[in-house]
C-alpha atoms as a PDB file:
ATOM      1  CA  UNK A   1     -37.624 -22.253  69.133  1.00  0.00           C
ATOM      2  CA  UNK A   2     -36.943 -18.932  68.334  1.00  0.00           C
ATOM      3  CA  UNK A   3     -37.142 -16.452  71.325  1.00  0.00           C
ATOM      4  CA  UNK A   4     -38.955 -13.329  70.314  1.00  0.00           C
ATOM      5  CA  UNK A   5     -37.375  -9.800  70.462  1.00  0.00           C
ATOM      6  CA  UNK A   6     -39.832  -7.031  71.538  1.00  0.00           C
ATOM      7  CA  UNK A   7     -39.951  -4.229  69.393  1.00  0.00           C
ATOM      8  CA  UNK A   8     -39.784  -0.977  71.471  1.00  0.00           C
ATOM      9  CA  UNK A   9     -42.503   1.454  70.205  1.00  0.00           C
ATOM     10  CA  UNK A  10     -40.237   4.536  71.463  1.00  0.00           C
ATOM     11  CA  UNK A  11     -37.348   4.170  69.781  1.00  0.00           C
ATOM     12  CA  UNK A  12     -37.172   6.178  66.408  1.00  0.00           C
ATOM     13  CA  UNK A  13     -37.692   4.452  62.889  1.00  0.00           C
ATOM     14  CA  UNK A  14     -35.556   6.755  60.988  1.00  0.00           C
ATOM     15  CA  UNK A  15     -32.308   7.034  62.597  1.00  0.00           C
ATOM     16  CA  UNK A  16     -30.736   9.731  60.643  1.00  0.00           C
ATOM     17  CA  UNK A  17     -27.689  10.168  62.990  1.00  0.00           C
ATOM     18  CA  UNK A  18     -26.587   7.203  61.249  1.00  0.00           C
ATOM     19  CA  UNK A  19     -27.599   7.609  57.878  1.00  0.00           C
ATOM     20  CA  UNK A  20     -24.983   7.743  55.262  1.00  0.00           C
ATOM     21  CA  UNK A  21     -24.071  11.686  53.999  1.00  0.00           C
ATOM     22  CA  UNK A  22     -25.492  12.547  51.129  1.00  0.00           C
ATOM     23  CA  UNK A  23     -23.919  12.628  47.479  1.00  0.00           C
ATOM     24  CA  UNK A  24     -24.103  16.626  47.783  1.00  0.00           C
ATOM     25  CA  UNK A  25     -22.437  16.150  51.089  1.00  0.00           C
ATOM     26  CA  UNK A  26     -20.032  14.126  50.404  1.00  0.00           C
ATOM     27  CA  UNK A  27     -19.261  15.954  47.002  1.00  0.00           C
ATOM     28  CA  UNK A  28     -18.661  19.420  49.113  1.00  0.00           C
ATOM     29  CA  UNK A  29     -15.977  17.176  51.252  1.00  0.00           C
ATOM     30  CA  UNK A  30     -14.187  16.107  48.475  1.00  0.00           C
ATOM     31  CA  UNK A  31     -13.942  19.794  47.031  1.00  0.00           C
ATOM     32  CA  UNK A  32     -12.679  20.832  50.418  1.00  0.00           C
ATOM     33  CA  UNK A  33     -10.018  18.425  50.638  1.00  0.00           C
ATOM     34  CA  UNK A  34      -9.215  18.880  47.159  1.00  0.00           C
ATOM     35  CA  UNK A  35      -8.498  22.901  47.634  1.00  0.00           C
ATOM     36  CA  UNK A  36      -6.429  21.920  50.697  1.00  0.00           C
ATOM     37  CA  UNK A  37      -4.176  19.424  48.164  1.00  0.00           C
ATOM     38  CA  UNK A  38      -5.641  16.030  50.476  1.00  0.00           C
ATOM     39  CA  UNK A  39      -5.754  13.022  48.316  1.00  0.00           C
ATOM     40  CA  UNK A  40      -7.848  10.637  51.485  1.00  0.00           C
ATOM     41  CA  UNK A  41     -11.203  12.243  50.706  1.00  0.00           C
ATOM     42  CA  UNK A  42     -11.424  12.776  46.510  1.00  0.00           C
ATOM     43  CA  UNK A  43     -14.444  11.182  45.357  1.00  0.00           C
ATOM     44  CA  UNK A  44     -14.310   9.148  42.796  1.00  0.00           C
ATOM     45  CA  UNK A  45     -16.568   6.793  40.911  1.00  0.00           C
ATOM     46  CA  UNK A  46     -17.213   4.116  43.664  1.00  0.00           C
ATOM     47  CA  UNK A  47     -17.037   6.624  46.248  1.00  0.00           C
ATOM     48  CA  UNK A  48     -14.461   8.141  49.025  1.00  0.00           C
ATOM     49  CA  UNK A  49     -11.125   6.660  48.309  1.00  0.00           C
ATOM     50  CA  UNK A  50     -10.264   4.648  51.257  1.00  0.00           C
ATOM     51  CA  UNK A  51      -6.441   5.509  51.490  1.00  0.00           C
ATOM     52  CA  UNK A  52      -4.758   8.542  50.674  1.00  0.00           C
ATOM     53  CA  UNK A  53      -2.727   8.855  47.333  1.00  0.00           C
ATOM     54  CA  UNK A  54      -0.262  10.875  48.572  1.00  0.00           C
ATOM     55  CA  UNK A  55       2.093  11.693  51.933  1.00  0.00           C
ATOM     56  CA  UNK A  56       0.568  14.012  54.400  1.00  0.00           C
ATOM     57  CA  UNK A  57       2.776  16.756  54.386  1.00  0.00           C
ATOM     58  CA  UNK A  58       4.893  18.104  57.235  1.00  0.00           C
ATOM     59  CA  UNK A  59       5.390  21.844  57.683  1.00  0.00           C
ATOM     60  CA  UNK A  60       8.126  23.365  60.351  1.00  0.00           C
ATOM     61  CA  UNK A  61       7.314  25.755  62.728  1.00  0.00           C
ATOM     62  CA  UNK A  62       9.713  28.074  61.490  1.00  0.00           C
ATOM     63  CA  UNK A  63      11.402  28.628  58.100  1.00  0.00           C
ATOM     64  CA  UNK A  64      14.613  26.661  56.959  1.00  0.00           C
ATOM     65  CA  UNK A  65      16.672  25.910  53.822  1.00  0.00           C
ATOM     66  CA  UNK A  66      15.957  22.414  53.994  1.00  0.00           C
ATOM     67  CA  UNK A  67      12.517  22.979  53.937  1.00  0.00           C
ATOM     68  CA  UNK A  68      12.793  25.905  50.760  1.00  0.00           C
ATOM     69  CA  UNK A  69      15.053  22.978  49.412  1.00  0.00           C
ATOM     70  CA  UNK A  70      12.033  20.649  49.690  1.00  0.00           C
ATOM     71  CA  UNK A  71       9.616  23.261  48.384  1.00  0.00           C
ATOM     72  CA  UNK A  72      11.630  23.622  45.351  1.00  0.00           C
ATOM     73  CA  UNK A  73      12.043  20.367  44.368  1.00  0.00           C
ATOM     74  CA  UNK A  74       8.132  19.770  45.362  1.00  0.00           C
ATOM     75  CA  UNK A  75       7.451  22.769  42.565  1.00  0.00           C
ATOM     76  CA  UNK A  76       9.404  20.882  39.839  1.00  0.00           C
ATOM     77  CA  UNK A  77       7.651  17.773  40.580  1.00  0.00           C
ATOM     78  CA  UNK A  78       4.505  19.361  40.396  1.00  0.00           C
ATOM     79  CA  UNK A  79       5.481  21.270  37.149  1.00  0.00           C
ATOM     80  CA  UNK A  80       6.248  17.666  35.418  1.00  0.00           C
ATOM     81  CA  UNK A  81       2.731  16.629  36.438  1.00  0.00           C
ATOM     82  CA  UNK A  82       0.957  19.396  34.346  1.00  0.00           C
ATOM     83  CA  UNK A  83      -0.699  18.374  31.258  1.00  0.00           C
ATOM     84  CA  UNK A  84       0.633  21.380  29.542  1.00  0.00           C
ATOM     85  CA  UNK A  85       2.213  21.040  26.079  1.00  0.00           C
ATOM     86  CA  UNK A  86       6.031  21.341  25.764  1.00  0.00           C
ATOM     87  CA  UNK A  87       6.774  22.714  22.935  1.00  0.00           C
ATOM     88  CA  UNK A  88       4.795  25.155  19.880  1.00  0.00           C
ATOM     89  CA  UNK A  89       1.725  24.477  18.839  1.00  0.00           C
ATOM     90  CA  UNK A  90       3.695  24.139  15.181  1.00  0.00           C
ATOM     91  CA  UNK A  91       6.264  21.751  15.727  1.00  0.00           C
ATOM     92  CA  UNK A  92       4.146  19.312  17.031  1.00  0.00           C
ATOM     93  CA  UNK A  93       4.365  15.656  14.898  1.00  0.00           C
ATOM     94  CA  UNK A  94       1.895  15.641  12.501  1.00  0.00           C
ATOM     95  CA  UNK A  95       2.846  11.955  10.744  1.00  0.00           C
ATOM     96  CA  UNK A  96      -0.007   9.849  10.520  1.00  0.00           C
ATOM     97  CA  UNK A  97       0.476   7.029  13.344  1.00  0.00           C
ATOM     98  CA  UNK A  98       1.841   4.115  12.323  1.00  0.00           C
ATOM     99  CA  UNK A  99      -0.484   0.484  11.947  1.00  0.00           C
ATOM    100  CA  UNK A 100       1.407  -2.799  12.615  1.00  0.00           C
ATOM    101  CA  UNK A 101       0.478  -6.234  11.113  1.00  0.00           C
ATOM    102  CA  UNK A 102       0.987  -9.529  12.670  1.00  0.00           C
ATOM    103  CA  UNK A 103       4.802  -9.825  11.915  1.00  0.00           C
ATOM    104  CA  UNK A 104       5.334  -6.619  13.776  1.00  0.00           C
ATOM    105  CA  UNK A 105       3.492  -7.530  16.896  1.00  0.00           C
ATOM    106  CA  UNK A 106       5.173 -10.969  16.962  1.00  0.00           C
ATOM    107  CA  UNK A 107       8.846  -9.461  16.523  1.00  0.00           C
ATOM    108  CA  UNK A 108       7.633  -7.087  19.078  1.00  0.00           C
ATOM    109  CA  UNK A 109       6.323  -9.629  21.452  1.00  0.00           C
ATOM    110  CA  UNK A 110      10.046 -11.634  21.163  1.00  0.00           C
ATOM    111  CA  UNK A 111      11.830  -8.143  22.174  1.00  0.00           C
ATOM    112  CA  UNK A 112       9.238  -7.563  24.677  1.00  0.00           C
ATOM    113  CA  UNK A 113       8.594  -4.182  22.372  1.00  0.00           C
ATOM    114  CA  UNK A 114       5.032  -4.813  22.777  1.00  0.00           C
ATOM    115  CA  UNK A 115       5.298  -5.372  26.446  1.00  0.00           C
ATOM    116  CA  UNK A 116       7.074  -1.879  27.344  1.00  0.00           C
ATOM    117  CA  UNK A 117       4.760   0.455  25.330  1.00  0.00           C
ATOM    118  CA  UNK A 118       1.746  -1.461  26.188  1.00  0.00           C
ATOM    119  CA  UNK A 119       2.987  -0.222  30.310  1.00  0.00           C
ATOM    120  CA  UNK A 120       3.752   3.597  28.604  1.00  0.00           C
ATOM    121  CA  UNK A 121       0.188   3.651  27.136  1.00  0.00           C
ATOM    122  CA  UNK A 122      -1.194   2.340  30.283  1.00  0.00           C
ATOM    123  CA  UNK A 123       0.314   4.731  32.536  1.00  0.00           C
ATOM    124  CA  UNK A 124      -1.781   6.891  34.346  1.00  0.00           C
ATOM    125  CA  UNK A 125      -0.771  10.578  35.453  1.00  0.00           C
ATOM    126  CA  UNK A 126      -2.612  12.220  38.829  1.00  0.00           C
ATOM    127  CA  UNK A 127      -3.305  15.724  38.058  1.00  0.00           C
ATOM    128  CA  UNK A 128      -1.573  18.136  40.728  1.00  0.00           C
ATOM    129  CA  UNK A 129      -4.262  19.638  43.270  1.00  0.00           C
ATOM    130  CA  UNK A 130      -4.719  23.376  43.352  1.00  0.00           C
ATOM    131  CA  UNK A 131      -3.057  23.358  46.657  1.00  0.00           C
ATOM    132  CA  UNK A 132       0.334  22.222  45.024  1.00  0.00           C
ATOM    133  CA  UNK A 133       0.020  24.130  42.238  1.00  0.00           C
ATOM    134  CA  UNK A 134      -0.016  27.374  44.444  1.00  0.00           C
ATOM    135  CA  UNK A 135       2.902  25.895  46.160  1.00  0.00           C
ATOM    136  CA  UNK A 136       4.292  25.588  42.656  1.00  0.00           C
ATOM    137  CA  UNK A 137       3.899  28.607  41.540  1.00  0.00           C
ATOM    138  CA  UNK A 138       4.803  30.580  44.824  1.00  0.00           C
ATOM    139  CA  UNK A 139       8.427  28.720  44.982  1.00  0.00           C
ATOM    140  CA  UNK A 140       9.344  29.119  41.543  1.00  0.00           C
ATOM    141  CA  UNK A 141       9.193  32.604  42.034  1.00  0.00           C
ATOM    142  CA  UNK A 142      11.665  32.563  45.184  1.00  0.00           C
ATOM    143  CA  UNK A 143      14.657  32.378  42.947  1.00  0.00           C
ATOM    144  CA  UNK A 144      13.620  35.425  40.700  1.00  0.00           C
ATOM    145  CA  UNK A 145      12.537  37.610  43.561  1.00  0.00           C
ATOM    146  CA  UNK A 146      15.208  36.932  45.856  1.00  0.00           C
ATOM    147  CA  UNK A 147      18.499  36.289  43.742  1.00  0.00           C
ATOM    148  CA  UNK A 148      17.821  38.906  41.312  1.00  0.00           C
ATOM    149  CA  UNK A 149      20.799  40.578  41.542  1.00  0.00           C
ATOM    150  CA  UNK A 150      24.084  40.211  38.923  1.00  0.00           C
ATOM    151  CA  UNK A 151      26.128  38.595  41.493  1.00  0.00           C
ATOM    152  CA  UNK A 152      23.492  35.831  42.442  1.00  0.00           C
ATOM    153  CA  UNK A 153      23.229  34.656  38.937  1.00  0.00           C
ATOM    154  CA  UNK A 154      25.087  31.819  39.948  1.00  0.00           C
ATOM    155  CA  UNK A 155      23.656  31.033  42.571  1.00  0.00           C
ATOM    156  CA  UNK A 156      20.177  31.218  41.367  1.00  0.00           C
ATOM    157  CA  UNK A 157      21.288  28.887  38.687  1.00  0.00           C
ATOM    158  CA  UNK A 158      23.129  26.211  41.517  1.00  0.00           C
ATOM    159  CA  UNK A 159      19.548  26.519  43.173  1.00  0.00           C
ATOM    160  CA  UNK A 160      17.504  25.954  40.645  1.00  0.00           C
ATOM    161  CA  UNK A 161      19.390  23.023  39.102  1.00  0.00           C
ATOM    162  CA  UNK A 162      19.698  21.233  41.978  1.00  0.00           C
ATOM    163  CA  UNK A 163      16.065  20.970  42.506  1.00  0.00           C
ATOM    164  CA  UNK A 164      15.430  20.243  38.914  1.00  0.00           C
ATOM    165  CA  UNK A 165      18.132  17.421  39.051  1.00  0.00           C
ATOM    166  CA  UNK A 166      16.615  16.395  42.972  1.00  0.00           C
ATOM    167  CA  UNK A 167      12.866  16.154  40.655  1.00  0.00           C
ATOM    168  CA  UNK A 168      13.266  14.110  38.063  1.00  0.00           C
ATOM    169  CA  UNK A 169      16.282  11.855  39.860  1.00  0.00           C
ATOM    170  CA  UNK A 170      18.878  12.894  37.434  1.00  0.00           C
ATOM    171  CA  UNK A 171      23.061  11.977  37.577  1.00  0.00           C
ATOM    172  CA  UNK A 172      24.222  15.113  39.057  1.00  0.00           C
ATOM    173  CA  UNK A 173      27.947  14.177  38.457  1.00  0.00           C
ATOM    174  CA  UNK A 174      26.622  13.680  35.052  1.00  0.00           C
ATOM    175  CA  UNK A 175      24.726  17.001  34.678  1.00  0.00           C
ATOM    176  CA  UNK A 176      27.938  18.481  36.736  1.00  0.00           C
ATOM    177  CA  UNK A 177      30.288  17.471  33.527  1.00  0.00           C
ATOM    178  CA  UNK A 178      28.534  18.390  31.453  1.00  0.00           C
ATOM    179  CA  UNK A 179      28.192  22.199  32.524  1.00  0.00           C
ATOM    180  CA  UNK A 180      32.130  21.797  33.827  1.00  0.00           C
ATOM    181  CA  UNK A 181      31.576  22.231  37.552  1.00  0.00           C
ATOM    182  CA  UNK A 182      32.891  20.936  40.966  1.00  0.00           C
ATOM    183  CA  UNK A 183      30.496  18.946  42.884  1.00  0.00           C
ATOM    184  CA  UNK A 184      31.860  21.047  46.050  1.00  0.00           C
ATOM    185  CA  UNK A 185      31.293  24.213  44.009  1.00  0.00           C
ATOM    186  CA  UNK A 186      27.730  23.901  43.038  1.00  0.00           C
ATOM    187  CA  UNK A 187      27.086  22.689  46.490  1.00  0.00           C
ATOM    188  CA  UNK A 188      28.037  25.993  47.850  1.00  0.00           C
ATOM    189  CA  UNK A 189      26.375  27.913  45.743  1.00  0.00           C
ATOM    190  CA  UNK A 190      22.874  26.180  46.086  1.00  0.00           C
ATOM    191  CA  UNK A 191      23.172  25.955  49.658  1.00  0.00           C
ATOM    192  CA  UNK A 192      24.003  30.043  49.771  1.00  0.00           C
ATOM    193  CA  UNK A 193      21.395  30.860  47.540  1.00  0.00           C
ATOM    194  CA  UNK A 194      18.608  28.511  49.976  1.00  0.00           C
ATOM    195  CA  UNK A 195      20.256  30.642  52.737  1.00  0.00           C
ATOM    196  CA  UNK A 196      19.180  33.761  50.879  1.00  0.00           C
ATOM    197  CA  UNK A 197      16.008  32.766  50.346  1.00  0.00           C
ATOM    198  CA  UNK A 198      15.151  30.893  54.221  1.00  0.00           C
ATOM    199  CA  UNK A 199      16.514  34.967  55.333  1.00  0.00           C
ATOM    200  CA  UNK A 200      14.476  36.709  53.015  1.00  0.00           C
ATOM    201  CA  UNK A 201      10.965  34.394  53.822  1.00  0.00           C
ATOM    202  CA  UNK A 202      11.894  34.650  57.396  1.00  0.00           C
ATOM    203  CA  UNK A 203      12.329  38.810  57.099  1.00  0.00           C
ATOM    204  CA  UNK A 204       9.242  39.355  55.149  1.00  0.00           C
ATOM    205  CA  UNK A 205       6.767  36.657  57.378  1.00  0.00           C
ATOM    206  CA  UNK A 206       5.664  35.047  54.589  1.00  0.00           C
ATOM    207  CA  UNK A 207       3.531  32.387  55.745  1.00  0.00           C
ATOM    208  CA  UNK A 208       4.909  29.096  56.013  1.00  0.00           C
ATOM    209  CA  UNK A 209       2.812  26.502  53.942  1.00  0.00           C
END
C-alpha cells in the first residue's frame, strides 16, 4: 500500500524562484560574458556551454615585462585567429577547384592524402572575442608608441619577433639564421625593449587588463 502524501494548500504552485531563466535572459548573459572575452557562458545551440573554451586569465597587480611579453604574444595569437584575408583582393586563386575520380581517392586513401585534408577541411576556427581583440589591438600598438625612436629600431624589431616566433611556435634558432643573429643578442634586445615598454605603461597608469 501506498502511503498518501498530503498536499499542502499553502505552498505556492508556481515556484518561479526556481524556474529556469529565460531565453532573453540567458541571451543578455551570454553577450555579457562575451564583451568581457569569457568563453563558460556563450550560448550556443543546445544552450550554455558547460565548460569554458578557454583559460581564465590572470592579471598582476602591477605591470611587468613578463606580463607585456605575454600580452604580445596573446595579440599575435589573436591576430592569426581573424578571418581577415591575407593578401589583395586580386591575387587571390581563381582556378576552378579541382574534381577527383575514384583512382584519385584510392591513391589518396593508400598515402593517407585523403585522411589529412579531410582533418584540414574539418577544422574548426573560434572567432577571437571583442575582449581579445581590444587586447590585440592595444598591444600591437606598444611597440610603435613606445620604441619609436631611430635607436630602438632594433629593439622594436627583437620585440616584436619574438612574440611572433613565441605565437605561432616557430624555430627561433632557425628564424635567428636566417636574419644572421646571436641568440644572446636578440635576447637582449627584446628583453630591453619589454623593459621600455613595462616603464612607459607603469609611468603613464595605463590600466592593467
Amino acid at each position: 500500500m501506498v502511503d498518501q502524501v498530503p498536499l499542502d494548500s499553502n505552498r505556492p504552485t508556481d515556484d518561479r524562484s526556481n524556474a529556469a531563466p529565460s531565453l532573453t535572459e540567458r541571451a543578455a548573459k551570454a553577450a555579457r560574458a562575451e564583451l568581457r572575452g569569457e568563453r563558460a557562458g556563450i550560448l550556443g545551440a543546445r544552450g550554455l556551454s558547460p565548460l569554458p573554451l578557454l583559460v581564465r586569465r590572470r592579471v598582476p597587480e602591477r605591470w611587468s615585462f613578463i606580463h607585456v611579453m605575454e600580452r604580445l604574444e596573446e595579440a599575435f595569437r589573436t591576430l592569426g585567429r581573424l578571418p581577415t584575408p591575407t593578401r589583395p583582393r586580386g591575387y587571390i586563386n581563381s582556378m576552378p577547384f579541382h574534381l577527383y575520380d575514384r583512382a584519385d581517392l584510392n591513391s589518396q586513401l593508400e598515402t593517407y592524402e585523403l585522411e589529412r585534408m579531410t582533418r584540414m577541411r574539418n577544422r574548426v576556427r573560434i572567432p577571437p572575442s571583442p575582449a581579445e581583440i581590444a587586447r590585440m589591438e592595444e598591444a600591437l600598438r606598444w611597440p610603435t608608441i613606445y620604441l619609436s625612436g631611430v635607436e630602438y629600431e632594433h629593439v622594436a624589431r627583437a620585440v616584436n619577433l619574438g612574440a611572433l616566433w613565441a605565437a605561432v611556435d616557430a624555430d627561433v634558432d632557425r628564424r635567428l639564421r636566417r636574419i644572421k643573429l646571436t641568440r644572446r643578442v636578440f635576447n637582449a634586445r627584446k628583453l630591453q625593449g619589454l623593459r621600455i615598454i613595462t616603464q612607459e605603461l607603469i609611468r603613464q597608469r595605463v590600466p592593467i587588463r
